[in-house]
C-alpha atoms as a PDB file:
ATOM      1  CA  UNK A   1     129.104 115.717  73.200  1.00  0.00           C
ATOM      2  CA  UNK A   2     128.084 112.043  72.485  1.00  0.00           C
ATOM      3  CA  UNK A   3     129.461 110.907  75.587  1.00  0.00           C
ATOM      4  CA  UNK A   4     128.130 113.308  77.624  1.00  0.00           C
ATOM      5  CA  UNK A   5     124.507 112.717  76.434  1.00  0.00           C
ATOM      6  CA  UNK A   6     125.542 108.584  76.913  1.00  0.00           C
ATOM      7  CA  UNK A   7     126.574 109.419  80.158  1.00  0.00           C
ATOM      8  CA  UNK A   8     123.516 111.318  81.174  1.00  0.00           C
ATOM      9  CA  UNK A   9     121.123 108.731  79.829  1.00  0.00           C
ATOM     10  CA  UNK A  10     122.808 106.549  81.983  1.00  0.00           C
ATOM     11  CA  UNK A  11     123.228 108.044  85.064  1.00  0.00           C
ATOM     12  CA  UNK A  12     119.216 108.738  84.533  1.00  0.00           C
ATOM     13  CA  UNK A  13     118.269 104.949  83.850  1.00  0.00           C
ATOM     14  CA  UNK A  14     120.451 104.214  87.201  1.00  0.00           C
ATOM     15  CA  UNK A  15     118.365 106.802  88.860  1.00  0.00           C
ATOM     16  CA  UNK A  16     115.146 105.442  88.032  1.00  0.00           C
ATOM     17  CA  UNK A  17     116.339 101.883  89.176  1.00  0.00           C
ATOM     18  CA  UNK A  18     117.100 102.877  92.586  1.00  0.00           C
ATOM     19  CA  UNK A  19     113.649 104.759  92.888  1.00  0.00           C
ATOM     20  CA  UNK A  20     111.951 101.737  91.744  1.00  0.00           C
ATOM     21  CA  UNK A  21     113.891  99.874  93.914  1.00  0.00           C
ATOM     22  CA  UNK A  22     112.750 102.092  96.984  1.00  0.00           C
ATOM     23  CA  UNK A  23     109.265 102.108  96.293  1.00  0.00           C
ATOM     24  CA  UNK A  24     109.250  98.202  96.014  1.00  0.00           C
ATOM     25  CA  UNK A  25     111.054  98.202  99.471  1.00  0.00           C
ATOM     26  CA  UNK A  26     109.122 100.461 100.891  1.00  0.00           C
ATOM     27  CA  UNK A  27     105.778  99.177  99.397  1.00  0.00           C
ATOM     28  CA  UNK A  28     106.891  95.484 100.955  1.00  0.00           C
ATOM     29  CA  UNK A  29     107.925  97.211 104.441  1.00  0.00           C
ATOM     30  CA  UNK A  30     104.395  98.787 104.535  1.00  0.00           C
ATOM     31  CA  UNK A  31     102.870  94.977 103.986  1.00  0.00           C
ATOM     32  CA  UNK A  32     104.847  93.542 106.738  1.00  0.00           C
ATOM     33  CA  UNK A  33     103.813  96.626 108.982  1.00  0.00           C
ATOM     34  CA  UNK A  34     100.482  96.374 108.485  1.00  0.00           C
ATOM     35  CA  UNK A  35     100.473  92.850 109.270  1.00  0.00           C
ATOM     36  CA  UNK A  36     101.717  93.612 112.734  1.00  0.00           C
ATOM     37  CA  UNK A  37      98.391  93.697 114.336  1.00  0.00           C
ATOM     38  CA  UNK A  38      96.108  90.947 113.229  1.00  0.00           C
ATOM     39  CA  UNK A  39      94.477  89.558 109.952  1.00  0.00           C
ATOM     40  CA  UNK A  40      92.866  92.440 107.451  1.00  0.00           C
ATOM     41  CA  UNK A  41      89.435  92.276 106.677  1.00  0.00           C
ATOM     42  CA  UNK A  42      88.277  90.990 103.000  1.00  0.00           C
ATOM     43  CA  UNK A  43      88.580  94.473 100.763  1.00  0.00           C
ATOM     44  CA  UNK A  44      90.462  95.854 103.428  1.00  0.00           C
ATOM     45  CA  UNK A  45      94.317  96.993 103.254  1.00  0.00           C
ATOM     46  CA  UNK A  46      96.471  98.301 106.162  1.00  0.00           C
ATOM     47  CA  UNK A  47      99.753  99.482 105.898  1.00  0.00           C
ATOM     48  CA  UNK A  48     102.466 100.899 108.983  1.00  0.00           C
ATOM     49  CA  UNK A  49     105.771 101.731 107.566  1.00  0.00           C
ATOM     50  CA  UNK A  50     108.773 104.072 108.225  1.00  0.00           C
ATOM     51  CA  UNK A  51     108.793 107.167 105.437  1.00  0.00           C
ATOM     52  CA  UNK A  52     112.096 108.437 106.989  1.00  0.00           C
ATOM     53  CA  UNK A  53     113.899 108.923 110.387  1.00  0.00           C
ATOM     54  CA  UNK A  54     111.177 110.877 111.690  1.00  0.00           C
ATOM     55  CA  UNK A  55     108.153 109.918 110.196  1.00  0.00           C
ATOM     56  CA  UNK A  56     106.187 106.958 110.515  1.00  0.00           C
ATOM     57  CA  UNK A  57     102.947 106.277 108.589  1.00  0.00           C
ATOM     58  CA  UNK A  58      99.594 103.968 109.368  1.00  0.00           C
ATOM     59  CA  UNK A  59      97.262 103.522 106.392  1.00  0.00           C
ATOM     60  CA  UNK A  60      94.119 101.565 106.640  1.00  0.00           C
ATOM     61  CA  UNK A  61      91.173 100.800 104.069  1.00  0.00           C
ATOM     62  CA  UNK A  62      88.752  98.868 104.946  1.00  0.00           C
ATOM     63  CA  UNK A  63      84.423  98.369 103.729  1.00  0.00           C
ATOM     64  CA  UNK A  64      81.841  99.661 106.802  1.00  0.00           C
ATOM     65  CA  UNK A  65      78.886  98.383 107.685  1.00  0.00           C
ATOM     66  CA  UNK A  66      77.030 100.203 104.796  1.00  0.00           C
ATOM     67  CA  UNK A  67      79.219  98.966 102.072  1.00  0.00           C
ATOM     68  CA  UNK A  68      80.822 102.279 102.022  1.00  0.00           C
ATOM     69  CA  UNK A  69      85.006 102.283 101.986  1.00  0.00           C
ATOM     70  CA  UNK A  70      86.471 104.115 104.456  1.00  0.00           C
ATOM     71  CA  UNK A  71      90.140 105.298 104.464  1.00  0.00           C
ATOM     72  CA  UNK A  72      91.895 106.683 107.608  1.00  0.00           C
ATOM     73  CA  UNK A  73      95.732 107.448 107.532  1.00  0.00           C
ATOM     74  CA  UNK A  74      97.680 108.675 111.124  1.00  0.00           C
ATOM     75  CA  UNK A  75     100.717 110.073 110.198  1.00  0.00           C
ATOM     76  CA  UNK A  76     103.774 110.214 113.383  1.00  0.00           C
ATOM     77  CA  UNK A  77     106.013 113.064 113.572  1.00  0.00           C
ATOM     78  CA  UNK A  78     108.911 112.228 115.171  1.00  0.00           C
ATOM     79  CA  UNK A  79     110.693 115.201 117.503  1.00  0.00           C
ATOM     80  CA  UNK A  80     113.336 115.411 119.808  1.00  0.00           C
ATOM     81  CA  UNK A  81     110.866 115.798 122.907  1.00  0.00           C
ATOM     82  CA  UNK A  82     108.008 115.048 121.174  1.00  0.00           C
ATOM     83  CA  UNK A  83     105.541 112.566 118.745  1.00  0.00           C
ATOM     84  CA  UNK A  84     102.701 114.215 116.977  1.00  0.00           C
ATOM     85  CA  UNK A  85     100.159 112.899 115.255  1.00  0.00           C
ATOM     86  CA  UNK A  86      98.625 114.220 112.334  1.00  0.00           C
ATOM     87  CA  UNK A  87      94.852 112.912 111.448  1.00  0.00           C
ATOM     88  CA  UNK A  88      92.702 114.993 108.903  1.00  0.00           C
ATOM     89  CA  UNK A  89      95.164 118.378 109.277  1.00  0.00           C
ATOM     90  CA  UNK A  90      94.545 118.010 113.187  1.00  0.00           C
ATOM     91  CA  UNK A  91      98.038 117.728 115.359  1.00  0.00           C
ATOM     92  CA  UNK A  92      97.882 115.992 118.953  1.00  0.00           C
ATOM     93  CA  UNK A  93     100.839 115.068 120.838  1.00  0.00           C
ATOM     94  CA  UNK A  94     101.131 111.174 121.359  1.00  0.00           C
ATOM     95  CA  UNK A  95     101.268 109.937 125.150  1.00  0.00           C
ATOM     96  CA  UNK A  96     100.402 107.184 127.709  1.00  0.00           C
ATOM     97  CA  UNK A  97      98.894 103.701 126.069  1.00  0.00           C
ATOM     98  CA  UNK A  98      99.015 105.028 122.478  1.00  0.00           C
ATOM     99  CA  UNK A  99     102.266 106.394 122.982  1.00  0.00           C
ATOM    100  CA  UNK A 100     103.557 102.891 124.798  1.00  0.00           C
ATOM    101  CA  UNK A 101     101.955 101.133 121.848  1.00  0.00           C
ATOM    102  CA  UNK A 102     103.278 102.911 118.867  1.00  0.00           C
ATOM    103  CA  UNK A 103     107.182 102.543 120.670  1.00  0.00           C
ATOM    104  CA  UNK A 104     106.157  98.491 120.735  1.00  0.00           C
ATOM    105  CA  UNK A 105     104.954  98.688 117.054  1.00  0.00           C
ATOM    106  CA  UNK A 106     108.141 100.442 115.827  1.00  0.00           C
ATOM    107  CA  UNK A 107     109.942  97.720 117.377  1.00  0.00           C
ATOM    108  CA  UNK A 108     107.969  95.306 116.194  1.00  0.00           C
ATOM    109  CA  UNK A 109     107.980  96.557 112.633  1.00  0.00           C
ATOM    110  CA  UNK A 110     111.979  97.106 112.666  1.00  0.00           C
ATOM    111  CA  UNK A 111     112.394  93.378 113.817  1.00  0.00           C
ATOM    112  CA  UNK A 112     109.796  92.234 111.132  1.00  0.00           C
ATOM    113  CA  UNK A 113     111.407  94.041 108.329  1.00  0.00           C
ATOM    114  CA  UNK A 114     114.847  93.089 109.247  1.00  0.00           C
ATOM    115  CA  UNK A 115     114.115  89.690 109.487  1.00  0.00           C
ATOM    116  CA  UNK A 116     111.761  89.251 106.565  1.00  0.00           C
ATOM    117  CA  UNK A 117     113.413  91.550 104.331  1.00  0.00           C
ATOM    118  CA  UNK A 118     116.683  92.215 104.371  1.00  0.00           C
ATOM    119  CA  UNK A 119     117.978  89.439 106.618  1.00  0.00           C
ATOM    120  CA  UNK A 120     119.855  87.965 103.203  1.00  0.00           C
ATOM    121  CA  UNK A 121     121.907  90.904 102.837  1.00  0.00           C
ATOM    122  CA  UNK A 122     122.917  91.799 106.177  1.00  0.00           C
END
């Protein structure tokens, strides 16, 4: 009975290490993303970053004209003949320039990430 509660302690600490360990990841992929397209404004934050195989996510903060802080976040559903985009519960597919330019940015991110991240361990 010991053992088993031991054992489950355990296996729970080991869980919550490799969760940690994801969010840091993914929090530092997101960084690296967002960093793909230019300087961010003072009291501004932007992050692009792969949530899973078929879902990539741009995040940006940033302080208008008025002072005021605006937030905008585009999520990218990827499907098998088609990339949505998801902005304030509204769906749209994704084609022509934006289309183009989110492919490039996925590249660019993967090539970023892989180099700058986990280039030790590869």
């Amino acid at each position: 009975m010991l053992r088993k509660l031991i054992d489950n302690i355990v296996a729970q600490k080991q869980a919550e290490r490799r969760a940690d360990l994801y969010r840091k990841l993914l929090r530092h992929e997101a960084r690296i993303g967002g960093q793909l397209f230019g300087p961010v404004r003072p009291g501004g934050r932007r992050e692009f970053f792969c949530l899973d195989e078929h879902t990539w996510v741009w995040h940006e903060e940033w302080i208008d004209q008025n002072g005021q802080r605006q937030i905008k976040t585009t999520r990218y559903d990827v499907r098998p003949d088609v990339i949505l985009k998801s902005q304030n519960g509204q769906y749209q597919k994704v084609t022509g320039q934006e289309l183009d330019r989110l492919v490039d940015a996925t590249q660019l991110y993967r090539d970023r990430v892989k180099s700058e991240l986990y280039a030790a361990i590869a």
